[in-house]
N, C-alpha and C. Protein backbone atom coordinates (compact mmCIF):
# COMPACT_ATOMS: atom_id res chain seq x y z
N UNK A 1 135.02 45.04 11.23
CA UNK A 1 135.67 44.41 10.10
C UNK A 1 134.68 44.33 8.93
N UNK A 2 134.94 44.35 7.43
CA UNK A 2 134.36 44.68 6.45
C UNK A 2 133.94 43.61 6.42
N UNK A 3 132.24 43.39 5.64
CA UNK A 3 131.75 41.58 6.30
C UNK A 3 131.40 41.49 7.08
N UNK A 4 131.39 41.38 8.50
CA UNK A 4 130.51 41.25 9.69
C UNK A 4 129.65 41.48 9.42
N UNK A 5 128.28 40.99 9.85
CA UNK A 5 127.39 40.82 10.17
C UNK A 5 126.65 41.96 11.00
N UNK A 6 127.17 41.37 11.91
CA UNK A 6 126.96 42.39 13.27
C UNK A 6 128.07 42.89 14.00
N UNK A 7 128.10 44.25 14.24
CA UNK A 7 129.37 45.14 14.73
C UNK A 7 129.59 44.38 16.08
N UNK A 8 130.53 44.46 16.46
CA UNK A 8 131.61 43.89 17.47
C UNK A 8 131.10 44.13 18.53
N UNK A 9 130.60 45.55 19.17
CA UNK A 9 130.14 45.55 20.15
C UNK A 9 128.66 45.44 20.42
N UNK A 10 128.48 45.64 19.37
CA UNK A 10 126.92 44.86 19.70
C UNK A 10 126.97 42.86 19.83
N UNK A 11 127.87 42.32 18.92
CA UNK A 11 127.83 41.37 19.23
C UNK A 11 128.25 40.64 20.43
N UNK A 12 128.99 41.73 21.18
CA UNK A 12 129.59 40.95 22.69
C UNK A 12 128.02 40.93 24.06
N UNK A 13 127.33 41.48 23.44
CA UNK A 13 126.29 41.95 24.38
C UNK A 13 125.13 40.40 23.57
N UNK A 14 125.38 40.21 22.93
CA UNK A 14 124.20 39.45 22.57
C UNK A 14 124.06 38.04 22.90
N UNK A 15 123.19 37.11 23.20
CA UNK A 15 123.75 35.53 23.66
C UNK A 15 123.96 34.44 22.14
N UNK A 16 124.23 33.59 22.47
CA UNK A 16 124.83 32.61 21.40
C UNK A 16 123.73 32.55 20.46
N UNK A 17 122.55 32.69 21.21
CA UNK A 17 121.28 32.10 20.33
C UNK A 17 121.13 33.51 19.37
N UNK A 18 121.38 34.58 19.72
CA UNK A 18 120.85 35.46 19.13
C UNK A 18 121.72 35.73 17.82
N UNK A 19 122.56 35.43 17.92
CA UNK A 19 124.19 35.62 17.45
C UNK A 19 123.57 34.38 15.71
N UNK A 20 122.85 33.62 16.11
CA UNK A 20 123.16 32.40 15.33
C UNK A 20 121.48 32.29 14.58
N UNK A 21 120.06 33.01 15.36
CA UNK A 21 119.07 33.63 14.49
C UNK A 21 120.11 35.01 13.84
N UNK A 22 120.42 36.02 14.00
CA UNK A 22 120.66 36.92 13.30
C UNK A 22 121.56 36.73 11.88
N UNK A 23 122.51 35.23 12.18
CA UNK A 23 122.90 34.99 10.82
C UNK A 23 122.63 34.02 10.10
N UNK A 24 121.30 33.32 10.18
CA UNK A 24 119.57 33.00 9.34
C UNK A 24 119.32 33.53 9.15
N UNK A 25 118.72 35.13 10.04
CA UNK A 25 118.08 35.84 9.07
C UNK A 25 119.24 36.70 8.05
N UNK A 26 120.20 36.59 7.92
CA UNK A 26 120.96 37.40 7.19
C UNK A 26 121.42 36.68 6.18
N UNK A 27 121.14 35.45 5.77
CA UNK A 27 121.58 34.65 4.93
C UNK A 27 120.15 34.33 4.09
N UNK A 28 120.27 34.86 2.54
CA UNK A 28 119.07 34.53 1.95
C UNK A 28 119.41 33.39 1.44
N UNK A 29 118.46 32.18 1.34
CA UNK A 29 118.07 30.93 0.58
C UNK A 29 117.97 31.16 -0.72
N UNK A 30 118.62 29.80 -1.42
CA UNK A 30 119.18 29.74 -2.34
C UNK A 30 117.36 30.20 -3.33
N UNK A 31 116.81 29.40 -2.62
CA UNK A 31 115.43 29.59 -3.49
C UNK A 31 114.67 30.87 -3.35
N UNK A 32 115.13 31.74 -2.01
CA UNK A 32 114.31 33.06 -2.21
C UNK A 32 114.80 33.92 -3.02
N UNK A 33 114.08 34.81 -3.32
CA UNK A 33 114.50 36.62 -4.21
C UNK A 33 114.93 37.31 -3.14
N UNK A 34 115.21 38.11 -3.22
CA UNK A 34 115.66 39.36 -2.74
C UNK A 34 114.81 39.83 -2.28
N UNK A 35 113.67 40.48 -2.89
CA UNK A 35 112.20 40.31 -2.03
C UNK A 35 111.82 39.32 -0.62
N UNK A 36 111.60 38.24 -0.82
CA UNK A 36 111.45 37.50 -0.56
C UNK A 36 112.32 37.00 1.33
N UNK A 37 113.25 37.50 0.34
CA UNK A 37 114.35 37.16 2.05
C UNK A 37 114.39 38.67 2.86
N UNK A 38 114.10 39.24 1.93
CA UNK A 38 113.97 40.65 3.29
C UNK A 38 112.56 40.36 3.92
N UNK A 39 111.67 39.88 3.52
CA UNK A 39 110.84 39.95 4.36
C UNK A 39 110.70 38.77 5.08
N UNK A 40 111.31 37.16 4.79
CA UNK A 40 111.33 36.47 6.05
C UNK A 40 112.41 37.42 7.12
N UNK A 41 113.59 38.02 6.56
CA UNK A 41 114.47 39.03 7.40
C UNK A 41 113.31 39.31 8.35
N UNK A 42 113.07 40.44 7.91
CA UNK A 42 111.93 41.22 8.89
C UNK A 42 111.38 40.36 9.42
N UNK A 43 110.61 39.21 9.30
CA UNK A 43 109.62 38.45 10.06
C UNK A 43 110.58 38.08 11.58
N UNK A 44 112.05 37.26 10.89
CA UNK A 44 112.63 37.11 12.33
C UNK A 44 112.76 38.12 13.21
N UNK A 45 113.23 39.88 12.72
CA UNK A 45 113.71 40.79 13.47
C UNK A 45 112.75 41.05 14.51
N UNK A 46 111.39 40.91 13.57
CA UNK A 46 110.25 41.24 14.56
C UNK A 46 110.33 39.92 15.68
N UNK A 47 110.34 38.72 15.51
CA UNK A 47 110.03 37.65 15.90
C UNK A 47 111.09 37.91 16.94
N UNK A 48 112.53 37.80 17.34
CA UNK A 48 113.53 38.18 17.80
C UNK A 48 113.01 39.63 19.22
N UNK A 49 112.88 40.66 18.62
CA UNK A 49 112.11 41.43 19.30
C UNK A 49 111.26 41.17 20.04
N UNK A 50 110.41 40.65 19.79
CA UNK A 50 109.04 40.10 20.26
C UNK A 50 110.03 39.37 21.92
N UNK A 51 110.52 38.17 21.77
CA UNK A 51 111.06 37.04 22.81
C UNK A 51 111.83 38.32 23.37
N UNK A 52 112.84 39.09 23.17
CA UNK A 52 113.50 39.79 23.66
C UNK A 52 112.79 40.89 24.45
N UNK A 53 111.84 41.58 24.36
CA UNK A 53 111.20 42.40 24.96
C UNK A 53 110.18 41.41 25.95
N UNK A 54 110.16 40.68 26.20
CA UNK A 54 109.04 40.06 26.49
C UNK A 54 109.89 38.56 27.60
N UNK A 55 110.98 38.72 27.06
CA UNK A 55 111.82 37.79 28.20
C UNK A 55 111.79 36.47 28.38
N UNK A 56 111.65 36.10 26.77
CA UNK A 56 111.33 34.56 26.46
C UNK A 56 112.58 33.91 25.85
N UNK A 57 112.84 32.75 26.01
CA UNK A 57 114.40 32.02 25.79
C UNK A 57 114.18 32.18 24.17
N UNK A 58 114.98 32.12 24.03
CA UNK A 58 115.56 31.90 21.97
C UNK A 58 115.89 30.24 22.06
N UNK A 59 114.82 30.01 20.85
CA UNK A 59 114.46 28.38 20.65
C UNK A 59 115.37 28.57 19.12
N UNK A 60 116.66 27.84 18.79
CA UNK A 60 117.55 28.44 17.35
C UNK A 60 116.24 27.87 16.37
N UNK A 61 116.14 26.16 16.74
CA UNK A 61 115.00 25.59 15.87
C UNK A 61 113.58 25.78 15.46
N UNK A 62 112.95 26.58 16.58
CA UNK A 62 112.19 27.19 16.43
C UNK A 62 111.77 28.54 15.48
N UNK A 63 112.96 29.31 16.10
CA UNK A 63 112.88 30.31 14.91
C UNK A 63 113.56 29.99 13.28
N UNK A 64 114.29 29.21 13.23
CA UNK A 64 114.45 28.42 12.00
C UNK A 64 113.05 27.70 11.26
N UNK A 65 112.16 27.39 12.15
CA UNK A 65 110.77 26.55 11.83
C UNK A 65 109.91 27.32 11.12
N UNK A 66 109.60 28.47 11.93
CA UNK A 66 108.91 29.55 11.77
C UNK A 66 109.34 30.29 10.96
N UNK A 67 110.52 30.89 10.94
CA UNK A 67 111.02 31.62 8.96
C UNK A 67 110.48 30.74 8.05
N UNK A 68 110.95 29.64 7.90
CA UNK A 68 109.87 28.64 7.16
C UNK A 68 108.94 28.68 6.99
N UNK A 69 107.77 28.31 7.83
CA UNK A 69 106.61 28.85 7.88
C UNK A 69 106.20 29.97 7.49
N UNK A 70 106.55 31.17 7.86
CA UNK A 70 106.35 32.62 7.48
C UNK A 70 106.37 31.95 6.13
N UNK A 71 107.97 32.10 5.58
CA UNK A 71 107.80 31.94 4.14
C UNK A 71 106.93 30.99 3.08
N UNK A 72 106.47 30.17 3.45
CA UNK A 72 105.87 29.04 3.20
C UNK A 72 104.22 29.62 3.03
N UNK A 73 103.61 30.81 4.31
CA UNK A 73 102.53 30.73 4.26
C UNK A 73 102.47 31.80 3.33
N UNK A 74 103.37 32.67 2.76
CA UNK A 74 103.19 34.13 2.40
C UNK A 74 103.54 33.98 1.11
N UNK A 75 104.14 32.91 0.53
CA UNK A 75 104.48 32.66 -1.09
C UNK A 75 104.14 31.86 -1.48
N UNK A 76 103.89 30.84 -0.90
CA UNK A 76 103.42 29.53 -1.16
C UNK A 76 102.33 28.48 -1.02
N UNK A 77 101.46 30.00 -0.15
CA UNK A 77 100.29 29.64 0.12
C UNK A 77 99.71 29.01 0.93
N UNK A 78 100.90 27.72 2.06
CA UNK A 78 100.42 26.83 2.95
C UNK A 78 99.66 27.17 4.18
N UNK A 79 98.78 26.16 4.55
CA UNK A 79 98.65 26.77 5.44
C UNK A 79 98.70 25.83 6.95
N UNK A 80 98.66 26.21 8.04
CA UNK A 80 99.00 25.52 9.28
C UNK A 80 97.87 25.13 10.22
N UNK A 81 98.53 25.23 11.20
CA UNK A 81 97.08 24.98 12.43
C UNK A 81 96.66 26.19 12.95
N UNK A 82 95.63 26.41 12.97
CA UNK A 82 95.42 28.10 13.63
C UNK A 82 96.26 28.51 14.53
N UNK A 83 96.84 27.84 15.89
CA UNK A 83 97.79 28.51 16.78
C UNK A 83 99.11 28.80 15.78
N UNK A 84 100.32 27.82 15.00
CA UNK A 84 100.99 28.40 14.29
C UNK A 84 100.47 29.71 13.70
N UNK A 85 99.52 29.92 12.90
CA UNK A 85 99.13 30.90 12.16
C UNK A 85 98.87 32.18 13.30
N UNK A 86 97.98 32.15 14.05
CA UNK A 86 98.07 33.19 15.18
C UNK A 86 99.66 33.41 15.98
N UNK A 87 100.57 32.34 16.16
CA UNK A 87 101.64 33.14 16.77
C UNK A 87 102.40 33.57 15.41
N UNK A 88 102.48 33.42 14.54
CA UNK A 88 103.31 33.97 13.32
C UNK A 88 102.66 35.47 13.11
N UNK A 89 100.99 35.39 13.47
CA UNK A 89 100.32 36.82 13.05
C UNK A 89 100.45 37.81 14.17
N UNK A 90 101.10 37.25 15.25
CA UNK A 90 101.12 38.07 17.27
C UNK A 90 102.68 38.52 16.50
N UNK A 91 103.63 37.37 15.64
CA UNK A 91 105.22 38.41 15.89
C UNK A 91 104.96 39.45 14.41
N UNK A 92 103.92 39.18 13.65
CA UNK A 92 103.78 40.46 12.70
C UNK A 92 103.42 41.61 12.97
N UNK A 93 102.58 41.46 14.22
CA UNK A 93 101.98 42.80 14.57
C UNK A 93 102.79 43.29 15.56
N UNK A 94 104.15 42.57 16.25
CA UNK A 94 104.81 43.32 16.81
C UNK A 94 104.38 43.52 18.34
């Protein structure tokens, strides 16, 4: 259907959690650019990937925390506790 998100049959295969990061990352914030939200995009896809290959539960709040963060440390300069910063730099490198 024109709109979706994610095609139909990919979405029957996917679990609730994944279903509900994929449309966070597909929804840009009112305050990002266009720039800006493709690459928290990308940060989750990778981040998403990462738990999925690797066979780790999908935390929704978590990865909601962490787009944040990403975005936060990469435009705005903040910065965290070294472990945040090292697992945000483990789902960049994929």
């Amino acid at each position: 259907m024109e709109g979706d998100i994610i095609p139909k049959v990919i979405e029957e295969a996917m679990t609730e959690e994944e279903k509900i990061v994929l449309r966070d990352a597909n929804t840009r914030k009112e305050w990002e650019s266009n720039g800006q939200w493709t690459k928290r995009k990308e940060f989750l896809l990778k981040m998403l990937n990462y738990h999925k290959l690797n066979n780790i539960k999908i935390d929704v709040d978590k990865f909601s925390k962490m787009g944040h963060m990403f975005y936060n440390m990469k435009y705005l300069k903040c910065t965290y506790s070294s472990q945040v910063e090292d697992e945000i730099r483990m789902y960049l490198e994929g």
